[in-house]
N, C-alpha and C. Protein backbone atom coordinates (compact mmCIF):
# COMPACT_ATOMS: atom_id res chain seq x y z
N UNK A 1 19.21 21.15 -40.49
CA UNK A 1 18.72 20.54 -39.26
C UNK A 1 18.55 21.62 -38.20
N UNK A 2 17.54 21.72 -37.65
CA UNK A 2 17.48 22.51 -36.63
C UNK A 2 17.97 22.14 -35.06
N UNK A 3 18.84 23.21 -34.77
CA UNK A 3 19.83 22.84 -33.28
C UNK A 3 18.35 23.64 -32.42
N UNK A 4 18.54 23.13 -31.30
CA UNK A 4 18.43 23.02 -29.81
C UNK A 4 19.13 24.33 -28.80
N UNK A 5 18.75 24.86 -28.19
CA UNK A 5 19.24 25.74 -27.84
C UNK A 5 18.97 25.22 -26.23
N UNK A 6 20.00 24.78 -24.96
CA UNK A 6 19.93 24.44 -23.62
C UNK A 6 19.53 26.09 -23.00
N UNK A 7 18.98 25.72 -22.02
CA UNK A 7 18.87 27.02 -20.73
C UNK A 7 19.65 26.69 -20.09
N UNK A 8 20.63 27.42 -19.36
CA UNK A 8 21.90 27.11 -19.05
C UNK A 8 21.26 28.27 -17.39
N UNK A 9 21.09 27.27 -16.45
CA UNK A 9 20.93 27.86 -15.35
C UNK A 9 22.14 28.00 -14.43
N UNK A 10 22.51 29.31 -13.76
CA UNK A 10 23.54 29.37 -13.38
C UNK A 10 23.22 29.63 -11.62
N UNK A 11 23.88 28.77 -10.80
CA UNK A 11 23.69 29.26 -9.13
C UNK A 11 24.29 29.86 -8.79
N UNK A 12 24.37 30.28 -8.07
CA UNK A 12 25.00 31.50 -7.10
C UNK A 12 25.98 30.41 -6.08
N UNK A 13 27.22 30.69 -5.97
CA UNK A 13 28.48 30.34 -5.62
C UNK A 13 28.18 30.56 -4.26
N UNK A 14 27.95 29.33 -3.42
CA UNK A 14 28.55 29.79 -2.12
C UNK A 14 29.69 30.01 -1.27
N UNK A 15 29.60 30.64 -0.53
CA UNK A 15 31.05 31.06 -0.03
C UNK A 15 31.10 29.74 1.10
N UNK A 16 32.54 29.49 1.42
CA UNK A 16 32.78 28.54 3.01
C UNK A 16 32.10 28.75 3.84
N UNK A 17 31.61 29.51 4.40
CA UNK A 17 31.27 30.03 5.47
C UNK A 17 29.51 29.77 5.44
N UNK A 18 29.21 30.07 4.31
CA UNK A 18 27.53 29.86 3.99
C UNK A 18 27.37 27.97 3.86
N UNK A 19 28.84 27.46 3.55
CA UNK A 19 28.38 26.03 3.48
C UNK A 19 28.84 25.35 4.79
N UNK A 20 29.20 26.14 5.75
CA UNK A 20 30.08 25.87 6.96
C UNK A 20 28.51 25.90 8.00
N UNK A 21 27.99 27.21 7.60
CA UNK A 21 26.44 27.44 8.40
C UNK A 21 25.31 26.51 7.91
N UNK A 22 25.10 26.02 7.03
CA UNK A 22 24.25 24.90 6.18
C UNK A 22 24.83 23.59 7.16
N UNK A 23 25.73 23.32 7.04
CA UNK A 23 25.94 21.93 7.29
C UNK A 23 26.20 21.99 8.90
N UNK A 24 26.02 22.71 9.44
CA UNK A 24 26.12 22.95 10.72
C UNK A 24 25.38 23.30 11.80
N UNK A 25 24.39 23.66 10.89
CA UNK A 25 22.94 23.75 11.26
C UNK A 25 21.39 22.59 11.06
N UNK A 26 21.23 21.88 12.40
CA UNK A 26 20.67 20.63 11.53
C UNK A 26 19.30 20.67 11.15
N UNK A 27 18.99 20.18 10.43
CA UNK A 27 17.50 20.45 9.78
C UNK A 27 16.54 19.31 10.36
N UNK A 28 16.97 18.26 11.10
CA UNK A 28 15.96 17.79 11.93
C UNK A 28 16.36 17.39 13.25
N UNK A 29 15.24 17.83 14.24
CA UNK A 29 15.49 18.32 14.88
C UNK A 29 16.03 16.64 15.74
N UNK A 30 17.10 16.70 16.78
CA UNK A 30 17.78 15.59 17.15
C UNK A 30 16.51 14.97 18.58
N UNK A 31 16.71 13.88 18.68
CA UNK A 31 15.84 13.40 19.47
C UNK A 31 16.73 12.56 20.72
N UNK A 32 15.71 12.27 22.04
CA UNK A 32 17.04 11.20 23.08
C UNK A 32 16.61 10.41 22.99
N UNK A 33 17.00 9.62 23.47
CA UNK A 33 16.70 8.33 23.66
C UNK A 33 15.21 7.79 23.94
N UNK A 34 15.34 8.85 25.41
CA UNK A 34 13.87 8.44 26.00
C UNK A 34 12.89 9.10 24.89
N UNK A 35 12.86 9.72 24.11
CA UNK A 35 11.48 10.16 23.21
C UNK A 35 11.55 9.07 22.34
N UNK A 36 12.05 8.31 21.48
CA UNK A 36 12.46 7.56 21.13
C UNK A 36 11.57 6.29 21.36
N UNK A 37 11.79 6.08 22.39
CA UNK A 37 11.64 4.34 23.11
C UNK A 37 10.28 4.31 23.64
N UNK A 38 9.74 3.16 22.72
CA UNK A 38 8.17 3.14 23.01
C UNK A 38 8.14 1.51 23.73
N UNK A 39 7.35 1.29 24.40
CA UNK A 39 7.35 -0.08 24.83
C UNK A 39 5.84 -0.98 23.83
N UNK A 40 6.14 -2.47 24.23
CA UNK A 40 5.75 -3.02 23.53
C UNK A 40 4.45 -3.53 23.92
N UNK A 41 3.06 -3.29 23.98
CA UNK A 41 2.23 -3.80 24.97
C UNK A 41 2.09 -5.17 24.49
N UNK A 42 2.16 -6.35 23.30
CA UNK A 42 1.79 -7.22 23.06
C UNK A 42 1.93 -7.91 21.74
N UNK A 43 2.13 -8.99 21.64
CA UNK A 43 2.93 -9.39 20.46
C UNK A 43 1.91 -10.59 20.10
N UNK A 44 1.08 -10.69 18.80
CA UNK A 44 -0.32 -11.29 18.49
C UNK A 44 -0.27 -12.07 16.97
N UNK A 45 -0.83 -13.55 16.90
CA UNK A 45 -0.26 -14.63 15.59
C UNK A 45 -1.76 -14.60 15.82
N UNK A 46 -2.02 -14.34 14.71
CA UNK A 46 -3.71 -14.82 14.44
C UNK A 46 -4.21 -15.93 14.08
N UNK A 47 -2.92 -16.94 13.85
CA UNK A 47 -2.98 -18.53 13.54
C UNK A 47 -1.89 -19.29 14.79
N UNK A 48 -2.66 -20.38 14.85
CA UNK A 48 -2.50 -21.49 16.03
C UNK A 48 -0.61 -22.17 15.13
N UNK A 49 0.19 -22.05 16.36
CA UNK A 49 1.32 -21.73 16.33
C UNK A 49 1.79 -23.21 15.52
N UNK A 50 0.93 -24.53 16.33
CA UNK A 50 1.10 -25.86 15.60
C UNK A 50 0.69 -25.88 14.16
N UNK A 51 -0.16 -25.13 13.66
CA UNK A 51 -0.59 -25.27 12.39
C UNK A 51 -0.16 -24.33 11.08
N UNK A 52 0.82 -24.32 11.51
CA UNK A 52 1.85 -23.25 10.70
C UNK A 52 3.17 -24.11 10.02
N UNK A 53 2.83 -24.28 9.02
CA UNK A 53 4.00 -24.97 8.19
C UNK A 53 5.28 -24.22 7.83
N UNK A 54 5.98 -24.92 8.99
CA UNK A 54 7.39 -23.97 9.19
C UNK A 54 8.35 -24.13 7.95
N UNK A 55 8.34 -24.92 6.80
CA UNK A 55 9.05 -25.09 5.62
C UNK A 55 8.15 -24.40 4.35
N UNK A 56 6.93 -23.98 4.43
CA UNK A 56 6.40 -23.43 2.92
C UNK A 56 5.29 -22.54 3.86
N UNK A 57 5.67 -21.42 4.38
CA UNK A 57 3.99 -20.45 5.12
C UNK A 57 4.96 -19.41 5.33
N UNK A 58 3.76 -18.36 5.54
CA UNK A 58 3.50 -17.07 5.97
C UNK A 58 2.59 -16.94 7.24
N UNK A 59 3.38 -16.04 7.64
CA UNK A 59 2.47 -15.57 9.07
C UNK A 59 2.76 -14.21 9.00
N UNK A 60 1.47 -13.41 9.40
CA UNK A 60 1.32 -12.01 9.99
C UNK A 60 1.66 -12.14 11.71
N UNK A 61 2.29 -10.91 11.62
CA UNK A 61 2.37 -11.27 12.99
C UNK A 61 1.97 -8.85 13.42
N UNK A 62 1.47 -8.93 14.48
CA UNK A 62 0.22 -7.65 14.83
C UNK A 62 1.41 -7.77 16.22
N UNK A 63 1.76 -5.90 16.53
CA UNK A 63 2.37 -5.61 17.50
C UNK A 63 2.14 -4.45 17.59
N UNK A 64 1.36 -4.09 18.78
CA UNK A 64 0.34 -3.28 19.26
C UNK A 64 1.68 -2.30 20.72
N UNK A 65 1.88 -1.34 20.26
CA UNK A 65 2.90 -0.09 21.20
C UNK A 65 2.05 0.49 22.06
N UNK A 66 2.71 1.01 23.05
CA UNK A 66 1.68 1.83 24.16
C UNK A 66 1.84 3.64 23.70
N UNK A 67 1.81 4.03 22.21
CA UNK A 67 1.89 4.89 21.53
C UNK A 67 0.79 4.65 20.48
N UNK A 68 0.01 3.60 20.59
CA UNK A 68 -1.33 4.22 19.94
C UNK A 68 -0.93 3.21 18.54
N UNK A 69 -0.12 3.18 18.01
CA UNK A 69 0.48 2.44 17.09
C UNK A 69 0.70 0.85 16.95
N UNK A 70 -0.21 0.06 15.84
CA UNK A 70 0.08 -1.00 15.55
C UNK A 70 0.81 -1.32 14.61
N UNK A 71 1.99 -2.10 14.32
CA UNK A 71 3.34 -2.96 13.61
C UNK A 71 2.71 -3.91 12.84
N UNK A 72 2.77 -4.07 12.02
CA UNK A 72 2.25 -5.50 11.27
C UNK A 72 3.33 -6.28 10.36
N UNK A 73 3.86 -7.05 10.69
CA UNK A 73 4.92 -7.65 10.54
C UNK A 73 4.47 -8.99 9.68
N UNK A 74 5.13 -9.02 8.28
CA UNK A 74 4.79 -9.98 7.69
C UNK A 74 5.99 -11.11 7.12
N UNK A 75 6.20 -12.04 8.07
CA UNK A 75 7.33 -13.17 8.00
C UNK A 75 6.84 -14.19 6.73
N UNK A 76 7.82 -14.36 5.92
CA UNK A 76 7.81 -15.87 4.92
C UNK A 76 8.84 -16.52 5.01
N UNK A 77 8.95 -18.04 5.10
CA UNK A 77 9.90 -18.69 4.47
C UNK A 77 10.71 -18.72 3.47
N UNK A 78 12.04 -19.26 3.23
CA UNK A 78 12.27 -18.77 1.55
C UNK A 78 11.80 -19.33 0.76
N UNK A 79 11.31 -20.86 1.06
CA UNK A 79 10.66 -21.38 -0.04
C UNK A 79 9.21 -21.07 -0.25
N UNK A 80 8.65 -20.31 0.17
CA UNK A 80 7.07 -19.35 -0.15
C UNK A 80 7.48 -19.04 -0.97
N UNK A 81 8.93 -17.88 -0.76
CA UNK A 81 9.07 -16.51 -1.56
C UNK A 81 9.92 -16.76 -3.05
N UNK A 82 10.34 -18.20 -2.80
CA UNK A 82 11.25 -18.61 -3.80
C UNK A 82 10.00 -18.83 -5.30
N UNK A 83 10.59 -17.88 -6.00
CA UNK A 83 9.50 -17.85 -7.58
C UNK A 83 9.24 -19.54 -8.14
């Protein structure tokens, strides 16, 4: 039977100090609050709120930021989602 021979890759051992500078050093960059916090210009149901069957439906629901960015938010009931 013919054996298999693994490549046996070996790393280089870091020292404390190299894993002390790694983990101590952060790789993205931290943000505040205020960069963060976008406001909401408007919150939009493209279907008439009475005609929405609140026990078996789906609704999209469109949320438009004052960052240029639209949310599209897609709500179901469980019994839609129930197989």
């Amino acid at each position: 039977m013919p054996t298999s021979k693994l490549k046996v890759t070996q790393f280089p051992v870091k020292t404390q100090n190299q894993i002390e500078r790694v983990i101590s050093k952060p790789t993205v960059p931290i943000l505040s609050l205020k960069e963060i916090v976008v406001k909401i210009i408007d919150i939009n149901i493209l279907e008439k709120l009475d005609s929405i069957d609140i026990v078996n439906a789906t609704v999209d629901v469109f949320v438009p930021l004052d960052d240029g960015y639209t949310y599209t938010l897609h709500f179901a009931t469980p019994k839609y989602v129930k197989f």
